[in-house]
N, C-alpha and C. Protein backbone atom coordinates (compact mmCIF):
# COMPACT_ATOMS: atom_id res chain seq x y z
N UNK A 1 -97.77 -63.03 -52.74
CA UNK A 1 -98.24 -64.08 -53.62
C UNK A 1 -97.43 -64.01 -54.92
N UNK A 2 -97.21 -65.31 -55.42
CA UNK A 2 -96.23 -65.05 -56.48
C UNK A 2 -97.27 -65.24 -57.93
N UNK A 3 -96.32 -64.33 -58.72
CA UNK A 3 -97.15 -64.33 -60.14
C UNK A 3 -96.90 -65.38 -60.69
N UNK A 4 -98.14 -65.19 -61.95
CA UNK A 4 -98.31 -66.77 -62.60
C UNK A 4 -97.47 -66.05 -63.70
N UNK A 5 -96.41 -67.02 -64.48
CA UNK A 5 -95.74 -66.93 -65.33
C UNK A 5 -95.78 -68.14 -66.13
N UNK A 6 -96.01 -67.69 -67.70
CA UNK A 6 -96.86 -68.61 -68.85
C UNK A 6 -95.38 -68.50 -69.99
N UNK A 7 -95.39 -69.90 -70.17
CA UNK A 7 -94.40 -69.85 -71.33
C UNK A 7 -95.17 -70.33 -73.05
N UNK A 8 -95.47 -69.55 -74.00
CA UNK A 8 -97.06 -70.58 -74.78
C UNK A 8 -95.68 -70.70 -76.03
N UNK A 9 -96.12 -71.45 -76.54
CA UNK A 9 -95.45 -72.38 -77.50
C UNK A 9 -95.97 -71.99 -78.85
N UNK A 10 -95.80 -71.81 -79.85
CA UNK A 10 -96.68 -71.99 -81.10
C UNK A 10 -96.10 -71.99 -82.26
N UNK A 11 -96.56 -73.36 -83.15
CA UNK A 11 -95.72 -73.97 -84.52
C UNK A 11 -96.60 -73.41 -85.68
N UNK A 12 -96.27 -73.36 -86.66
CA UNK A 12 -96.76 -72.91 -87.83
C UNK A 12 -96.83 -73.59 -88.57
N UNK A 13 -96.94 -73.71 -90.11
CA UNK A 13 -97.11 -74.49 -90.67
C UNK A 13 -96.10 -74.92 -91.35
N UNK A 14 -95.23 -74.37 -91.31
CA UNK A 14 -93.33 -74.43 -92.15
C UNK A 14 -92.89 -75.03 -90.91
N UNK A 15 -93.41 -75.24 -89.78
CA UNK A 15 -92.69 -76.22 -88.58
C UNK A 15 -92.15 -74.93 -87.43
N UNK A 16 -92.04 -73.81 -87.65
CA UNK A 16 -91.24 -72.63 -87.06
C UNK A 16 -91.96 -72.49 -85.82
N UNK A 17 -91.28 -72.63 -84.79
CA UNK A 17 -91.52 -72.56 -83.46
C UNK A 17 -91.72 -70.99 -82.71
N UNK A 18 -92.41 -70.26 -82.16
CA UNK A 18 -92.78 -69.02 -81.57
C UNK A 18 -92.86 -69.52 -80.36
N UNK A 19 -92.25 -68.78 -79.07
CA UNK A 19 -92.32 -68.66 -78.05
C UNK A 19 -92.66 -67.27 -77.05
N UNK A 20 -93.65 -67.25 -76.62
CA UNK A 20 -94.14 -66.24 -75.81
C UNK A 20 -94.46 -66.13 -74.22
N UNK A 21 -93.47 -65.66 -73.91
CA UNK A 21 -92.79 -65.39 -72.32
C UNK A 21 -93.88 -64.40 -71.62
N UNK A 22 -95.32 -64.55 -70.63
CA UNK A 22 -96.03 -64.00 -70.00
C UNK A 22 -95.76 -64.01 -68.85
N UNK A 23 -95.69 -62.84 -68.09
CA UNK A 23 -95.30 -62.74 -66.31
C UNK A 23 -94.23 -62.54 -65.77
N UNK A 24 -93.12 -62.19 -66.95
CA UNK A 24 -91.63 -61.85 -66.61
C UNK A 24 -91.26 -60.70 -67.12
N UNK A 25 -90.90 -60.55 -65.79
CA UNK A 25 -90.03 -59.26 -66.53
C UNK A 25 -88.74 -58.91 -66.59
N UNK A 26 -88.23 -57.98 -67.54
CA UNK A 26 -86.87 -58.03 -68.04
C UNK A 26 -86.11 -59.20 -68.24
N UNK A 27 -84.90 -58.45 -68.19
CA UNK A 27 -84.14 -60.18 -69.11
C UNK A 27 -84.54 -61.62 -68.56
N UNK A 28 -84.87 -61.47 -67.98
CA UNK A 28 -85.59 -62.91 -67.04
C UNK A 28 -86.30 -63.93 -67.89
N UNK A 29 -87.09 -63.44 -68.89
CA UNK A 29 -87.56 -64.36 -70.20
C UNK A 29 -86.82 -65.11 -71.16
N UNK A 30 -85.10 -63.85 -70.91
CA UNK A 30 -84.71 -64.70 -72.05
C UNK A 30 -83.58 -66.19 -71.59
N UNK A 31 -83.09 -65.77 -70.21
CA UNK A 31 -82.65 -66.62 -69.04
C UNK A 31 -83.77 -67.88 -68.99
N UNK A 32 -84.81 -67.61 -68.80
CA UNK A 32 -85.77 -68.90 -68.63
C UNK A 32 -85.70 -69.70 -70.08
N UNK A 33 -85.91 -69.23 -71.28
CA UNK A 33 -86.22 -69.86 -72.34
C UNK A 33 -84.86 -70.42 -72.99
N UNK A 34 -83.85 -69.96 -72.80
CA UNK A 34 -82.46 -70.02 -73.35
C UNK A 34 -82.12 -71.42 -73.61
N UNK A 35 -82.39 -72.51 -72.82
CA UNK A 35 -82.43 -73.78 -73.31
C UNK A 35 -83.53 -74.71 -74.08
N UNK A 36 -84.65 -73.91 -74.46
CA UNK A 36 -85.01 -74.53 -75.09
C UNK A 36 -85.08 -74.06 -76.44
N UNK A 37 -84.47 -72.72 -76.65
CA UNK A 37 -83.97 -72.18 -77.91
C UNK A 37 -83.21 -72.98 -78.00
N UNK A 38 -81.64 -73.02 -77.73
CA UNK A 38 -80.52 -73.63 -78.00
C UNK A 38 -81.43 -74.93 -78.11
N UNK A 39 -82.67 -75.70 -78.03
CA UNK A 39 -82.50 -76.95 -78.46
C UNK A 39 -83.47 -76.80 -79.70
N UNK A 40 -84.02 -75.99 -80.02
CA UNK A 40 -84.67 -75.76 -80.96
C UNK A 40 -84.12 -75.18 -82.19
N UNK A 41 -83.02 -74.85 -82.03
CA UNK A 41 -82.34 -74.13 -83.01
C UNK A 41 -81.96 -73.02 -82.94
N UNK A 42 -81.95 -71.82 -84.34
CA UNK A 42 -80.85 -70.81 -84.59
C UNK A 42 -82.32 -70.05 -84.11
N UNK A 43 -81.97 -68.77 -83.53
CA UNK A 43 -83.07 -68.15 -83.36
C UNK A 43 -83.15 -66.84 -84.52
N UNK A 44 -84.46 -66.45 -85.20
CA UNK A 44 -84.20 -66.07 -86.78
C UNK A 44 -84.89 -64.88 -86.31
N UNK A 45 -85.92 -63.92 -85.05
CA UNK A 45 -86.01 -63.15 -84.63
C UNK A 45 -86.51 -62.99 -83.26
N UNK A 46 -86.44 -62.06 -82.90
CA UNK A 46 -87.12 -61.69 -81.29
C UNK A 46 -87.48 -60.06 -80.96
N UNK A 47 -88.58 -60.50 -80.48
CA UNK A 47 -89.42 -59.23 -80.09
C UNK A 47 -89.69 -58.65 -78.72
N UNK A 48 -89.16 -58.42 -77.85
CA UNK A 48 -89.57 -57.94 -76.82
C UNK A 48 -91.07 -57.07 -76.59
N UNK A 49 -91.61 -57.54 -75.49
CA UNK A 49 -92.77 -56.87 -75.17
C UNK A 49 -92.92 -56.04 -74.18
N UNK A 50 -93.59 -54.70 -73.36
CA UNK A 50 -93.38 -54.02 -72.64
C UNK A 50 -92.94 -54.57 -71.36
N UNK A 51 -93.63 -55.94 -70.97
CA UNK A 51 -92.52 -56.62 -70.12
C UNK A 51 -91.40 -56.42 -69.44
N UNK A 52 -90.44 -56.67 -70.97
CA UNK A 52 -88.55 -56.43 -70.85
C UNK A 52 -88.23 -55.47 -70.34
N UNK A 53 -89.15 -54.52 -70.97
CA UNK A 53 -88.65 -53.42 -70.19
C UNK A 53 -88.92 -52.44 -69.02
N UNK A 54 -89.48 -53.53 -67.91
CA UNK A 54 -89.85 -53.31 -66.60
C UNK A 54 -88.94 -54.00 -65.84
N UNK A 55 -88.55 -53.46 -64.96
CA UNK A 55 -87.75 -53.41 -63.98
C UNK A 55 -88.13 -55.01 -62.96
N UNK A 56 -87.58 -56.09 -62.88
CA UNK A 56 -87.69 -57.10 -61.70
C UNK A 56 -87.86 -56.55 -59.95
N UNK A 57 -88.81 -56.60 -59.63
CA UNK A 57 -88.96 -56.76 -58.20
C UNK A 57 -87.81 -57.60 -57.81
N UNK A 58 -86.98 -57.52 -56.57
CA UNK A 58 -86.38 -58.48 -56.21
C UNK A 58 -86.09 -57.95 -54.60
N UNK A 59 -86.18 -59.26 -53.64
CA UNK A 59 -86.28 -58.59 -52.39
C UNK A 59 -84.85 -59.65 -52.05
N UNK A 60 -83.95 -58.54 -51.11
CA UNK A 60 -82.54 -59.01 -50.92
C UNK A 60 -83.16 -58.97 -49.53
N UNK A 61 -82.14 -60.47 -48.21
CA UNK A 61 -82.28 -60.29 -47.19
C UNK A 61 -80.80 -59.64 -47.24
N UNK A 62 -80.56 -59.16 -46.00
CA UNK A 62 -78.87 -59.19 -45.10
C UNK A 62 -78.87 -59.10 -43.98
N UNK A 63 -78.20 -60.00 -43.45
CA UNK A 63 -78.00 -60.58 -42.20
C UNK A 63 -76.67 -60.02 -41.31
N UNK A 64 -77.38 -58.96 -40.65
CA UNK A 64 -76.07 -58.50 -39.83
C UNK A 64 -75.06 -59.27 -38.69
N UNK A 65 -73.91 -58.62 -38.24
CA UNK A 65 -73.54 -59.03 -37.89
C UNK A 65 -73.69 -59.00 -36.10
N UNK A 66 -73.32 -59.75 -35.44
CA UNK A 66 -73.39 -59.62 -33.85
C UNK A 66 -74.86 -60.18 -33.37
């Protein structure tokens, strides 16, 4: 079953945009969000959460030969 992965948004009152990446892990948050930084502007900090620094599950097939 695949995990639920939450992207939450949140403006302030100076207009400053916060983005918070739930259900990903490692660099994978910053790959997903990367275009909507670049459309939002200069990015002025970032925080990683224990998240980042967990390792991606990833299941490889390979298909032999014969």
């Amino acid at each position: 079953m695949a995990q639920r992965r939450e992207i939450q948004f949140t403006i302030n009152e100076q207009g400053e945009v916060s983005i918070q990446v739930k259900g990903v892990k490692g660099a994978e948050c910053e790959r997903i969000t990367r275009e909507i930084e670049e459309a939002l502007g200069i990015v002025q900090a970032r925080q990683h959460t224990s998240e980042f620094y967990q390792a991606n599950e990833q299941t490889e097939t390979v298909q032999g030969e014969g």
